[in-house]
C-alpha atoms as a PDB file:
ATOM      1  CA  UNK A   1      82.794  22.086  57.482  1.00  0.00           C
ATOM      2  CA  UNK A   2      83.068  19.741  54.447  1.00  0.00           C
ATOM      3  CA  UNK A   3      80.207  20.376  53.009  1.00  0.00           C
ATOM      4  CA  UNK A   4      81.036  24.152  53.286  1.00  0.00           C
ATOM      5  CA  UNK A   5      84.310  23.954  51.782  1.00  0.00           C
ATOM      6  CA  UNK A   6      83.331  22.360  48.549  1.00  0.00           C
ATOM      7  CA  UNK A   7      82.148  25.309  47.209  1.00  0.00           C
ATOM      8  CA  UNK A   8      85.060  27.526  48.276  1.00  0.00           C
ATOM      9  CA  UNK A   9      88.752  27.495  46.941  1.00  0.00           C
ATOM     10  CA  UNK A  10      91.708  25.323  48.323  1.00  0.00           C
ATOM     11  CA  UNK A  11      92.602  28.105  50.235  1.00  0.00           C
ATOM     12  CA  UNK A  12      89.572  28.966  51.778  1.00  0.00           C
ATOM     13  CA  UNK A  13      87.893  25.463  52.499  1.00  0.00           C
ATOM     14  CA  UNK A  14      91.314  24.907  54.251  1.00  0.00           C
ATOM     15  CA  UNK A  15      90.877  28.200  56.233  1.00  0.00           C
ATOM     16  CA  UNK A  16      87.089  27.382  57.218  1.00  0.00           C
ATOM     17  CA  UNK A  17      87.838  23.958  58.368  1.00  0.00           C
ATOM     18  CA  UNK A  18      90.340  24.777  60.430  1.00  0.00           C
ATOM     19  CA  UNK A  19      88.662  28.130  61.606  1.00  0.00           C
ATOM     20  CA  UNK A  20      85.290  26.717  62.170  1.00  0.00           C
ATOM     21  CA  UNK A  21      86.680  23.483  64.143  1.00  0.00           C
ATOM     22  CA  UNK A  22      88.330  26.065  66.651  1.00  0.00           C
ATOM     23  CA  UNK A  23      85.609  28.854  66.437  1.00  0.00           C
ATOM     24  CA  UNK A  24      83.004  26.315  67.165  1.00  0.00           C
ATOM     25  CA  UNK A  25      84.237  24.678  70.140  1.00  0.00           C
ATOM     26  CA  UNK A  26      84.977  27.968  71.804  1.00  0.00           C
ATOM     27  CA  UNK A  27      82.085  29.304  71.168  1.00  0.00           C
ATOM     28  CA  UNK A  28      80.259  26.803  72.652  1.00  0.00           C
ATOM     29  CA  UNK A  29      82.036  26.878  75.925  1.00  0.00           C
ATOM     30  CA  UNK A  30      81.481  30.733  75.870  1.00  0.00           C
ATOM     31  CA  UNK A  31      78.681  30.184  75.106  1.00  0.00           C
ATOM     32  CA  UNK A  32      77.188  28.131  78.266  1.00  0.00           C
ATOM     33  CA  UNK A  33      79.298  30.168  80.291  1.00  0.00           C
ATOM     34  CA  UNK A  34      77.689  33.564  78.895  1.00  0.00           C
ATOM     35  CA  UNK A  35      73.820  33.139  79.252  1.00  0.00           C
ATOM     36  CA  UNK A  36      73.418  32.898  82.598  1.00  0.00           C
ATOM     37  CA  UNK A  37      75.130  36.550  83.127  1.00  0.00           C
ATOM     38  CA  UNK A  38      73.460  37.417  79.696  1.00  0.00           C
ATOM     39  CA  UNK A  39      70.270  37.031  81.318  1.00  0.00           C
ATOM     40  CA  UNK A  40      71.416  38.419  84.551  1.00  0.00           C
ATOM     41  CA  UNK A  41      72.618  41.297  82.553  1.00  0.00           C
ATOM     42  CA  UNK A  42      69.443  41.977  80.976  1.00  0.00           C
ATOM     43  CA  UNK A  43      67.385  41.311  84.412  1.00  0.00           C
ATOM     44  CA  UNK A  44      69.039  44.337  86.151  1.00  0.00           C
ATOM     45  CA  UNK A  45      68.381  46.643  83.117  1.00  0.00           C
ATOM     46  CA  UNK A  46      72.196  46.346  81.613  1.00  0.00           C
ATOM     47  CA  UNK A  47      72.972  46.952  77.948  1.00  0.00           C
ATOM     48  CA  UNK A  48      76.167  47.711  77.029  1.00  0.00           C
ATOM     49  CA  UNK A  49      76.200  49.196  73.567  1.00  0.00           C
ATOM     50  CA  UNK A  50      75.144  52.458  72.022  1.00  0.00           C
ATOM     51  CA  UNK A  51      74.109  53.583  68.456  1.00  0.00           C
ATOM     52  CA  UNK A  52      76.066  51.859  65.773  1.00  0.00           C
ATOM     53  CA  UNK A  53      75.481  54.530  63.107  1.00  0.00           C
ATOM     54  CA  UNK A  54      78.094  56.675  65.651  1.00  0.00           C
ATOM     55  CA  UNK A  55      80.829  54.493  65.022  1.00  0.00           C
ATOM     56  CA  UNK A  56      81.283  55.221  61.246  1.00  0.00           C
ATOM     57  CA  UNK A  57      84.557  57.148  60.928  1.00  0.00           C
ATOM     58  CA  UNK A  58      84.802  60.096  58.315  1.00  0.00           C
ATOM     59  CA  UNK A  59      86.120  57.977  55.469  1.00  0.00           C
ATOM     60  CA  UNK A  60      83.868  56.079  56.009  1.00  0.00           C
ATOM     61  CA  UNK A  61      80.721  55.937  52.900  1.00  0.00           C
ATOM     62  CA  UNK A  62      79.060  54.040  50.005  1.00  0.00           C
ATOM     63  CA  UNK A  63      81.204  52.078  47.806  1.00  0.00           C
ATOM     64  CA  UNK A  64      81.908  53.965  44.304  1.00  0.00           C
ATOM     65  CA  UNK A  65      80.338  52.764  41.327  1.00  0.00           C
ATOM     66  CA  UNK A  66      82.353  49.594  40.059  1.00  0.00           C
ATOM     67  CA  UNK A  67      83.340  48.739  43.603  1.00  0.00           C
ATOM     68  CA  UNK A  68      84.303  44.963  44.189  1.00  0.00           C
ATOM     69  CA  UNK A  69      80.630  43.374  45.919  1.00  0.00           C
ATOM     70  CA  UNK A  70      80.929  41.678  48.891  1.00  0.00           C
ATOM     71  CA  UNK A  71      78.775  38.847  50.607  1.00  0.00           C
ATOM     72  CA  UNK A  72      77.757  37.500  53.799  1.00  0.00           C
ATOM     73  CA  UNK A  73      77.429  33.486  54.664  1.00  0.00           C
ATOM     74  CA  UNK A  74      75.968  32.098  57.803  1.00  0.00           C
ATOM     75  CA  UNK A  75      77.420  29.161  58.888  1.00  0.00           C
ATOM     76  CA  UNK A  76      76.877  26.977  61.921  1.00  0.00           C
ATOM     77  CA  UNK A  77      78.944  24.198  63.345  1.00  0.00           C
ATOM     78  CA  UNK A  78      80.540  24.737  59.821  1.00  0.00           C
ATOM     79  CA  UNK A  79      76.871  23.674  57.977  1.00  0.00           C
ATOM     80  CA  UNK A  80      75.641  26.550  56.238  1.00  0.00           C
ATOM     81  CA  UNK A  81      72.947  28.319  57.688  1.00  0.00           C
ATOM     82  CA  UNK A  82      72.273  30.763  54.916  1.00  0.00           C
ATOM     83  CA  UNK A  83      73.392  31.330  51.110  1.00  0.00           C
ATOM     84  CA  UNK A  84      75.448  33.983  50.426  1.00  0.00           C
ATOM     85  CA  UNK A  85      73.931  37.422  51.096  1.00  0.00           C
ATOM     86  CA  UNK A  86      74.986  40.675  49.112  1.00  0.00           C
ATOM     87  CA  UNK A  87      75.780  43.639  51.501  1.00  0.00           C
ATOM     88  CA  UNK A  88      74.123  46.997  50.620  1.00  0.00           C
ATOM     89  CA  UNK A  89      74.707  49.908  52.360  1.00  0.00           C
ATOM     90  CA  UNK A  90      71.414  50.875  54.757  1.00  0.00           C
ATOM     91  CA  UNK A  91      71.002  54.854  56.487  1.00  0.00           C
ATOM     92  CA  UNK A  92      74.289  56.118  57.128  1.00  0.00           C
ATOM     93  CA  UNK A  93      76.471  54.222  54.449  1.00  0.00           C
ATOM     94  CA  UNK A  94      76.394  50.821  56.546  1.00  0.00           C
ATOM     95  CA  UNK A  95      74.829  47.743  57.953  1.00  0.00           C
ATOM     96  CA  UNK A  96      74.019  47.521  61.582  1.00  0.00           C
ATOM     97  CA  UNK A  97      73.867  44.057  63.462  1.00  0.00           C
ATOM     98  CA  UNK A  98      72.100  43.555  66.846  1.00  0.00           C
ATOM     99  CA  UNK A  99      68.981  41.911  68.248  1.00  0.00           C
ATOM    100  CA  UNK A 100      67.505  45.801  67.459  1.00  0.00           C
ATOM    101  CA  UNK A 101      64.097  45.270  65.261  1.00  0.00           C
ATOM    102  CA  UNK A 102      65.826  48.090  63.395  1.00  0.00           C
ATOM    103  CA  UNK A 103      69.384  46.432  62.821  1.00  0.00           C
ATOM    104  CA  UNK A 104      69.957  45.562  59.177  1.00  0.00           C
ATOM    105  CA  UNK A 105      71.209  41.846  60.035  1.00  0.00           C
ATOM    106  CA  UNK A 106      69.931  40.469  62.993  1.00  0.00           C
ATOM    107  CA  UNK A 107      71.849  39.022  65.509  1.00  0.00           C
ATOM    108  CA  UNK A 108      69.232  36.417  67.513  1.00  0.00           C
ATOM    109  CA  UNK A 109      71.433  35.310  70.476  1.00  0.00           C
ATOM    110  CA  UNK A 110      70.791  36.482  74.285  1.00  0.00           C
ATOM    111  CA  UNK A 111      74.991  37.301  74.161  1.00  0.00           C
ATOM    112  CA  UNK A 112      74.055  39.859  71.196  1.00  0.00           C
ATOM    113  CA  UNK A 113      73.806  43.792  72.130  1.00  0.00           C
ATOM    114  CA  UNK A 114      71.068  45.663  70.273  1.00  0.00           C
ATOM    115  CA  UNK A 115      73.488  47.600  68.444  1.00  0.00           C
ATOM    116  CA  UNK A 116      76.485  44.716  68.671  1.00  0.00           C
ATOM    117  CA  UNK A 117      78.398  46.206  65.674  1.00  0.00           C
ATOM    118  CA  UNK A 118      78.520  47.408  61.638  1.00  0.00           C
ATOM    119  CA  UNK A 119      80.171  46.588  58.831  1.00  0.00           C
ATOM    120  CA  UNK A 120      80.706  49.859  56.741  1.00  0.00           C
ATOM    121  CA  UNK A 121      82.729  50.597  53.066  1.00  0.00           C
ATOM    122  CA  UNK A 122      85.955  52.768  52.908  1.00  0.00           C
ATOM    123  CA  UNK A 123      84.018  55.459  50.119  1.00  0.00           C
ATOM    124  CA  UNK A 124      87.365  55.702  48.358  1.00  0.00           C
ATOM    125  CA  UNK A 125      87.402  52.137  47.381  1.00  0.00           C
ATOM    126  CA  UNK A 126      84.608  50.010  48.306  1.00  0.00           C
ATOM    127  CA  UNK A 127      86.990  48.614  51.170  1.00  0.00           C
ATOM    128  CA  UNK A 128      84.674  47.004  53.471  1.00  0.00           C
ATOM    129  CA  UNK A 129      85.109  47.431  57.459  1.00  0.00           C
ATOM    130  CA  UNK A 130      83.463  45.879  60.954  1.00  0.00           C
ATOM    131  CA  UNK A 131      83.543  47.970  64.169  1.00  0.00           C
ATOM    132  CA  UNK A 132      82.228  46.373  67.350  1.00  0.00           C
ATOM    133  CA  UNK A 133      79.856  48.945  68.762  1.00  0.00           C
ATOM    134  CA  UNK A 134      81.052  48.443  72.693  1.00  0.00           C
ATOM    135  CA  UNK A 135      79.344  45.411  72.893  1.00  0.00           C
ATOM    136  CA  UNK A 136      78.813  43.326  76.079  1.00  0.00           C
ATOM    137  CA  UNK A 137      80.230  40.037  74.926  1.00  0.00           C
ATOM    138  CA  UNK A 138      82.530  41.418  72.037  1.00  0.00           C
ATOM    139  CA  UNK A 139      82.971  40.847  68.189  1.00  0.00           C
ATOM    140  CA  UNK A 140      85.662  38.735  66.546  1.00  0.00           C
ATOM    141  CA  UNK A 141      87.171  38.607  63.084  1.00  0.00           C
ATOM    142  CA  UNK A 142      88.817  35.178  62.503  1.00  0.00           C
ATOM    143  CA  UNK A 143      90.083  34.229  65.819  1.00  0.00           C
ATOM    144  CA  UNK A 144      91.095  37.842  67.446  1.00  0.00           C
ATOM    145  CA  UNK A 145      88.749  39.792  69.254  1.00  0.00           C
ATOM    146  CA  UNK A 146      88.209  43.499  68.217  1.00  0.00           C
ATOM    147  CA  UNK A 147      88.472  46.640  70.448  1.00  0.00           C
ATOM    148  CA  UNK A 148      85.628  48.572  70.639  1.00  0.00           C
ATOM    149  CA  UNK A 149      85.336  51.382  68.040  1.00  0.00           C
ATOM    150  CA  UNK A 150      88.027  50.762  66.294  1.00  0.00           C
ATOM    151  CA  UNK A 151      87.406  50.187  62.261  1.00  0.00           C
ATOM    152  CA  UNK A 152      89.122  46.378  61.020  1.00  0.00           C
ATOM    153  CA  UNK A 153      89.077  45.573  57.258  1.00  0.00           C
ATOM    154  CA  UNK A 154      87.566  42.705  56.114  1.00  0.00           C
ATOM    155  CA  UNK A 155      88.487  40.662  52.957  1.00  0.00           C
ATOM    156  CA  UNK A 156      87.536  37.558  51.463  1.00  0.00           C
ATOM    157  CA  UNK A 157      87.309  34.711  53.115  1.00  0.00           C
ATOM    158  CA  UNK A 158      87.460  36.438  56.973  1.00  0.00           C
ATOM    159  CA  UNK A 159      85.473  34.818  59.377  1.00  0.00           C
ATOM    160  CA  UNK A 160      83.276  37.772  62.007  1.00  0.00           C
ATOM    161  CA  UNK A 161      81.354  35.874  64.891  1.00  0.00           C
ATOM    162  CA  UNK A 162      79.344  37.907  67.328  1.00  0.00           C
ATOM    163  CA  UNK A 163      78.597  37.746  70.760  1.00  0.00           C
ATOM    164  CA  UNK A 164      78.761  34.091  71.808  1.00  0.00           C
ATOM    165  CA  UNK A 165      76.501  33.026  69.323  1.00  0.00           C
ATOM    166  CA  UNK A 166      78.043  29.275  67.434  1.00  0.00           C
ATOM    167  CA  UNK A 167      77.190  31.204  63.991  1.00  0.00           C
ATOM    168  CA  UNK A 168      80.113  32.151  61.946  1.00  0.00           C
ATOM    169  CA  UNK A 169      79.616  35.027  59.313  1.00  0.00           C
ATOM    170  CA  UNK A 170      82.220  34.321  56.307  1.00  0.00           C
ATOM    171  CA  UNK A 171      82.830  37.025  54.084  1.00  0.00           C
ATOM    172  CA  UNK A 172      82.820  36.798  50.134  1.00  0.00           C
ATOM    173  CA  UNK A 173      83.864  38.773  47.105  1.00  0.00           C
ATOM    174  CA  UNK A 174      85.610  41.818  47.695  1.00  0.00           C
ATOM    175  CA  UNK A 175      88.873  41.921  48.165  1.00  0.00           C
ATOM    176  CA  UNK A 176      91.976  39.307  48.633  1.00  0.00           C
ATOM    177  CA  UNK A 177      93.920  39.656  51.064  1.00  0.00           C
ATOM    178  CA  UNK A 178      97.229  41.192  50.081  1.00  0.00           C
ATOM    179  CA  UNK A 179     100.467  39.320  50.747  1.00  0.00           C
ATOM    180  CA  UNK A 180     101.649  39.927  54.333  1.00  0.00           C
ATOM    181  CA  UNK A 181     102.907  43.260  54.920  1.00  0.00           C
ATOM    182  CA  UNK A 182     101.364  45.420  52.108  1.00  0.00           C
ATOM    183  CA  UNK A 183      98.863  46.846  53.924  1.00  0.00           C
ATOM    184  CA  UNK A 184      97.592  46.904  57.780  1.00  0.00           C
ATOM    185  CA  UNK A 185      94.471  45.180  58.677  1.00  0.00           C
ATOM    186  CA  UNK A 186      93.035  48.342  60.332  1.00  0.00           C
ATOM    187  CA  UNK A 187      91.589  51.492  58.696  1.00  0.00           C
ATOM    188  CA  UNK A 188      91.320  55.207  58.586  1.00  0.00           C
ATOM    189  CA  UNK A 189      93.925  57.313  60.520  1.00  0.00           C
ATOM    190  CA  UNK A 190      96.631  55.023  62.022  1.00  0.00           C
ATOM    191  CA  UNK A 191      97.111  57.258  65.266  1.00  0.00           C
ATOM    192  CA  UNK A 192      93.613  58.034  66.337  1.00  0.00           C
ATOM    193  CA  UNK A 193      93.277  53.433  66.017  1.00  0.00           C
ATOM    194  CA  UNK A 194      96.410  53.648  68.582  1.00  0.00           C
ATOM    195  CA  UNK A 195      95.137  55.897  70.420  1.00  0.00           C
ATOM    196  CA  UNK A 196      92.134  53.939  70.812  1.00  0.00           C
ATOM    197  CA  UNK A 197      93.997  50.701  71.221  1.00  0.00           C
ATOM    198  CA  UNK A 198      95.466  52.553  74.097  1.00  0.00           C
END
């Protein structure tokens, strides 16, 4: 995690320590606990997640020209695993993770779903978003798991980890996050995300 934090600001190299210490450990216990039903799963025909591109919300489309970029860095037991990667929208205004050949980012880790989620931009603003697409063994943005189908906004510095999987996904660029209270973490129409939360 030190050598990870160097880079980053005070704020976020205090955030990834701490985050990565806690994500890491848990993970790894879910981890053991997870394969052997993974591949148990998987053994009786079992997936648990359907098309990705289905859970883009109306608002949902590419970010407008002059749009705040936004990044992707892999991370592993807090070492990092990959440089930072710029997101680009793919087909349908997103990106799709999964252990799908066709998924934009893949996800290699038996916990994964083929379509395990997507991170898609608010078209308005170049907001960027993560859904977990139903997945078996969920999707989490810093330490909270996310309901299925239901859109979360991401800004700098979050942490997404998939599945089981050890590897953390940290988010760059974009947007800071706004002082407590200014605006909720979820997107698009407030009632139709309670009525999922439901």
């Amino acid at each position: 995690a030190a050598a990870a934090a160097a880079g980053a600001t005070p704020a976020q190299g205090e955030r990834l320590a701490g985050e990565a210490a806690g994500v890491f450990v848990e993970a790894l216990a879910a981890e053991r606990s997870l394969e052997a039903e993974v591949k148990a799963s998987r053994a009786a025909g079992g997936e648990a997640s359907g098309s990705a591109h289905a859970l883009l919300p109306s608002w949902a489309g590419p970010p407008p020209p002059g749009a705040p970029a936004h990044t992707l860095e892999i991370l592993k037991a807090g070492v990092q695993v990959s440089p930072p990667t710029e997101l680009a929208p793919g087909p349908g205004a997103s990106v799709t993770l999964g252990r799908s050949p066709d998924a934009a980012l893949t996800l290699d880790h038996p916990s994964a779903s083929r379509h395990h989620a997507s991170l898609f931009w608010r078209a308005t603003d170049g907001a960027l978003f993560v859904s977990d697409a139903g997945s078996a063994h969920g999707s989490w943005v810093n330490r909270a798991r996310l309901p299925p189908r239901a859109p979360v906004r991401l800004f700098e510095g979050d942490f997404l980890r998939f599945g089981a999987s050890t590897r953390t996904y940290v988010v760059g660029g974009g947007f800071e996050r706004p002082e407590p209270g200014a605006e909720p973490r979820a997107g698009g129409d407030a009632a139709a995300l309670a009525a999922a939360l439901a």
